[in-house]
Protein backbone atom coordinates (compact mmCIF):
# COMPACT_ATOMS: atom_id res chain seq x y z
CA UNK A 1 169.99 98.74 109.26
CA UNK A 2 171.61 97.95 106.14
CA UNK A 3 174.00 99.83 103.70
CA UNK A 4 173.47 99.06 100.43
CA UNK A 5 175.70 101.43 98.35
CA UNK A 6 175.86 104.12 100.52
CA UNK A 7 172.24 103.78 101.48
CA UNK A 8 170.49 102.45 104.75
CA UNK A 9 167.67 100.76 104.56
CA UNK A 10 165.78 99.68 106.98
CA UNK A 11 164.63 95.85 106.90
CA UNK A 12 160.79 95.62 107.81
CA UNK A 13 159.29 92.96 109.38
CA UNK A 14 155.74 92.17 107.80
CA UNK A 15 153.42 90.87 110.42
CA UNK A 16 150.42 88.92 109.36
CA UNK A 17 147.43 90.72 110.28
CA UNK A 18 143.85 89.67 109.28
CA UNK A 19 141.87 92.41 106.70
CA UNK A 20 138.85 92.19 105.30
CA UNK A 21 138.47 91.47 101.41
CA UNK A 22 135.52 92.62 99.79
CA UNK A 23 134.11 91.05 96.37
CA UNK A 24 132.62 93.30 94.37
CA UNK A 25 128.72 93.93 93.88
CA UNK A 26 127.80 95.51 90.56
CA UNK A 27 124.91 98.02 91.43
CA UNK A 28 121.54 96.97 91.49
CA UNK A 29 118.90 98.63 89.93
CA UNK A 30 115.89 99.65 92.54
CA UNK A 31 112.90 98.79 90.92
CA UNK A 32 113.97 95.30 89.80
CA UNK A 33 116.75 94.55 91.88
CA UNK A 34 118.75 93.42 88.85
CA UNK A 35 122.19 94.77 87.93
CA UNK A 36 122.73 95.69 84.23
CA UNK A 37 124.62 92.90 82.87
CA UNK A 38 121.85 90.47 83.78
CA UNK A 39 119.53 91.67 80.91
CA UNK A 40 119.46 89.97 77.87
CA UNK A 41 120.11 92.05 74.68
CA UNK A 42 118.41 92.23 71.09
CA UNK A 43 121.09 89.95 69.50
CA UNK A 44 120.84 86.35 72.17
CA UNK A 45 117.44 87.62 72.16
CA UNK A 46 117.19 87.78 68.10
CA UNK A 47 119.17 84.08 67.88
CA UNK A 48 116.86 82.66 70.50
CA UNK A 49 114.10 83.31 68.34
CA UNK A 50 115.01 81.91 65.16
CA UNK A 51 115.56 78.34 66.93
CA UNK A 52 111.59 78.89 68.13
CA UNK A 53 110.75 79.79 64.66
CA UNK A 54 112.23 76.22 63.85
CA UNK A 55 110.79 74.40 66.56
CA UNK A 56 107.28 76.13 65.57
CA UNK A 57 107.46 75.26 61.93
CA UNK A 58 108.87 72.17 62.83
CA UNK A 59 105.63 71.22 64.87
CA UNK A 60 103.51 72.87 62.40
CA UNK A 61 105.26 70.63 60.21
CA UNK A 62 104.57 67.56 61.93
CA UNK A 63 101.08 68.28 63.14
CA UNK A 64 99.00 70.36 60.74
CA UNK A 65 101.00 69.31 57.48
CA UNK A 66 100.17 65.95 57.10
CA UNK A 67 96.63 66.03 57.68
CA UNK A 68 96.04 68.48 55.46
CA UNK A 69 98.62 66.86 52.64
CA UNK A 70 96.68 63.74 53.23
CA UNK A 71 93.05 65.14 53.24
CA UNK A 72 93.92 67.24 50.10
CA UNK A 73 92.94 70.61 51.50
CA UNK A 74 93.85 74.13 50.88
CA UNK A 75 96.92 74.62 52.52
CA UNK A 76 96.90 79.00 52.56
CA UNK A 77 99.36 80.22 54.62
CA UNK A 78 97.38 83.40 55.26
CA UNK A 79 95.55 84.19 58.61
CA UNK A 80 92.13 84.18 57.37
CA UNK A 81 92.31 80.68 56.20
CA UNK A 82 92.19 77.35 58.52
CA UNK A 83 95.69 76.03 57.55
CA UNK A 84 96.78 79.71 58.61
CA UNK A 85 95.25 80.30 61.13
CA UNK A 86 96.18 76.58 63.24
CA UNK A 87 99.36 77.07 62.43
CA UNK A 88 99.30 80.72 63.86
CA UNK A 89 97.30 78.99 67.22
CA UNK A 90 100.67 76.58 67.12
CA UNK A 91 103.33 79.22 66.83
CA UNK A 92 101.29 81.59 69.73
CA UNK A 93 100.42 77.95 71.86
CA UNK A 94 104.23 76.71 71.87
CA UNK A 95 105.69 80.34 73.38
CA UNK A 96 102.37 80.71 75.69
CA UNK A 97 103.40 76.83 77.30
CA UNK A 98 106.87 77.20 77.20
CA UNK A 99 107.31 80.41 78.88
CA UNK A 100 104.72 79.61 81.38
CA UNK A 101 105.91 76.13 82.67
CA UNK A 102 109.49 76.95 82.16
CA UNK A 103 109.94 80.86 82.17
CA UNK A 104 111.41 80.00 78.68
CA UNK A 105 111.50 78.10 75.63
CA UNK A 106 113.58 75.84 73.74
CA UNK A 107 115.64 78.71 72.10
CA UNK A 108 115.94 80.58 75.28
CA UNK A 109 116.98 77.50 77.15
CA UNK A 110 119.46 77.04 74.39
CA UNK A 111 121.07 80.76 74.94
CA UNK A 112 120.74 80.50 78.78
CA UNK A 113 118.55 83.44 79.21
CA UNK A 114 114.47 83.41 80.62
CA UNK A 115 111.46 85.40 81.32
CA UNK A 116 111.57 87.03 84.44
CA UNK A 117 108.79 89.18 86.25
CA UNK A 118 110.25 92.74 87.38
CA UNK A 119 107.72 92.49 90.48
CA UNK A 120 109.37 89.56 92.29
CA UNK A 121 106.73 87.15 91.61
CA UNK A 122 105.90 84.32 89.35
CA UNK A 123 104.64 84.94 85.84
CA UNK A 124 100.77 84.38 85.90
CA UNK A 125 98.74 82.93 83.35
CA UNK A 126 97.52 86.64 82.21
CA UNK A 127 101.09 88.27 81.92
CA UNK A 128 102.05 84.98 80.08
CA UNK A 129 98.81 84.95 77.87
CA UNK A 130 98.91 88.77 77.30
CA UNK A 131 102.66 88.69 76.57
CA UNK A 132 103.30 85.95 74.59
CA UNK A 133 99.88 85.47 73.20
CA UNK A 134 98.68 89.06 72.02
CA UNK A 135 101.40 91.15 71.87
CA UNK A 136 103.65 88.03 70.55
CA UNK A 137 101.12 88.01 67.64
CA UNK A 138 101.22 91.87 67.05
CA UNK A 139 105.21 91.99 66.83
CA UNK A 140 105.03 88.83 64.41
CA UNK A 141 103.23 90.57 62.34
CA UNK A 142 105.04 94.14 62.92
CA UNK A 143 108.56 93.02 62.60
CA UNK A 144 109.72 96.30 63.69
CA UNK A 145 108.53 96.68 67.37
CA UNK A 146 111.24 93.76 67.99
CA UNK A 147 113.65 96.33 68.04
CA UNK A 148 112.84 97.99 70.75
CA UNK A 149 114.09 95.85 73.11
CA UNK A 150 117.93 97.05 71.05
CA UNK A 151 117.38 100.53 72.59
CA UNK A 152 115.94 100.57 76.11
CA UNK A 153 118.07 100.37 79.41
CA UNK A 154 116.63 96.60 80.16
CA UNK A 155 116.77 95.58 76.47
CA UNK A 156 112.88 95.05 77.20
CA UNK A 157 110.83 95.08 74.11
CA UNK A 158 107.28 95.98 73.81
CA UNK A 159 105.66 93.08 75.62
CA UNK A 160 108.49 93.52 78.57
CA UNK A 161 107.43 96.77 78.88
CA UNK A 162 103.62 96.44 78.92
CA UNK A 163 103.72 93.25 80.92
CA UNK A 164 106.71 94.56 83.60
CA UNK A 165 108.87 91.72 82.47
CA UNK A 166 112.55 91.44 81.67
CA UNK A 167 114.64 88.71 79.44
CA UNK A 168 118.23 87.72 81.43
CA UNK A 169 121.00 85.73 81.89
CA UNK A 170 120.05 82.44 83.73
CA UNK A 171 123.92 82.43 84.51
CA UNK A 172 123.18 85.45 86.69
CA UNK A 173 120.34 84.48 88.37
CA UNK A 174 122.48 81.36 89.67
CA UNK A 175 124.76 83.51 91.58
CA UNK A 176 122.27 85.96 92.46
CA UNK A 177 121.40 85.18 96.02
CA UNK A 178 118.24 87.24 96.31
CA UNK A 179 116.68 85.82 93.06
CA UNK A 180 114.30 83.16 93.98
């Protein structure tokens, strides 16, 4: 013992002993076995789609433009009429490719965030076609349904919810060991 002012202490001897150290699992949610945090909100989402919108009228640009610059047709912009309506079929064709081969496109790939099924499978050609074909189409032209995806628990918007599909971080997935 030693006295230290008028006070014993008492020197103790750490010995090293093994314990365990836990690292810390953020809870996952049942259904789709995702934690919170991996879902992709309305903002990344928002900016990921004004890069497609780009790339689409970019392609449109590049594709459909010229030949109808050069053949000195009509070029209307609405639906009804032919320009409109291929460059519609180009804007629905490039997400429908995209998020089938890849899970994502070009301004999802830029954010780091992708399509994912909730049911722990691949995305078929029918939840691809319905999601980003149909219902892609209907939110284009209803601007408002985007929003959705700003106040639901798995930021999923109207297609998401329809087609039991989620938008999240690709970052995640990487560490997530029982994401395939």
């Amino acid at each position: 013992m030693e006295n230290k002012g008028g006070v014993q202490m008492e020197q103790e001897t750490l010995q090293h002993t093994e314990r365990p150290v836990f690292k810390y699992e953020p809870p996952k949610d049942e259904k789709s076995g995702f934690p919170t945090q991996y879902y992709a909100g309305f903002w990344i989402r928002f900016m990921a789609y004004m890069i497609d919108l780009l790339v689409t009228t970019a392609i449109s640009g590049i594709l459909i433009s010229p030949v109808f610059r050069l053949a000195d047709w009509n070029m209307d912009g609405s639906f009804f009429a032919i320009y409109g309506a291929l460059l519609t079929l180009v804007f629905l064709a490039y997400f429908i490719v995209m998020t089938k081969i890849w899970g994502q496109t070009l301004g999802k790939m830029i954010f780091g965030i992708r399509v994912v099924s909730l049911k722990k499978e691949k995305l078929t050609w029918g939840t691809v076609l319905f999601r980003e074909g149909a219902l892609r189409f209907v939110t284009s032209v209803v601007w408002i349904l985007y929003l959705v995806c700003a106040f639901t628990p798995k930021k999923q918007g109207i297609a998401d919810l329809l087609e039991s599909t989620a938008v999240v971080h690709e970052g995640y997935l990487a560490l997530d060991k029982d994401w395939k």
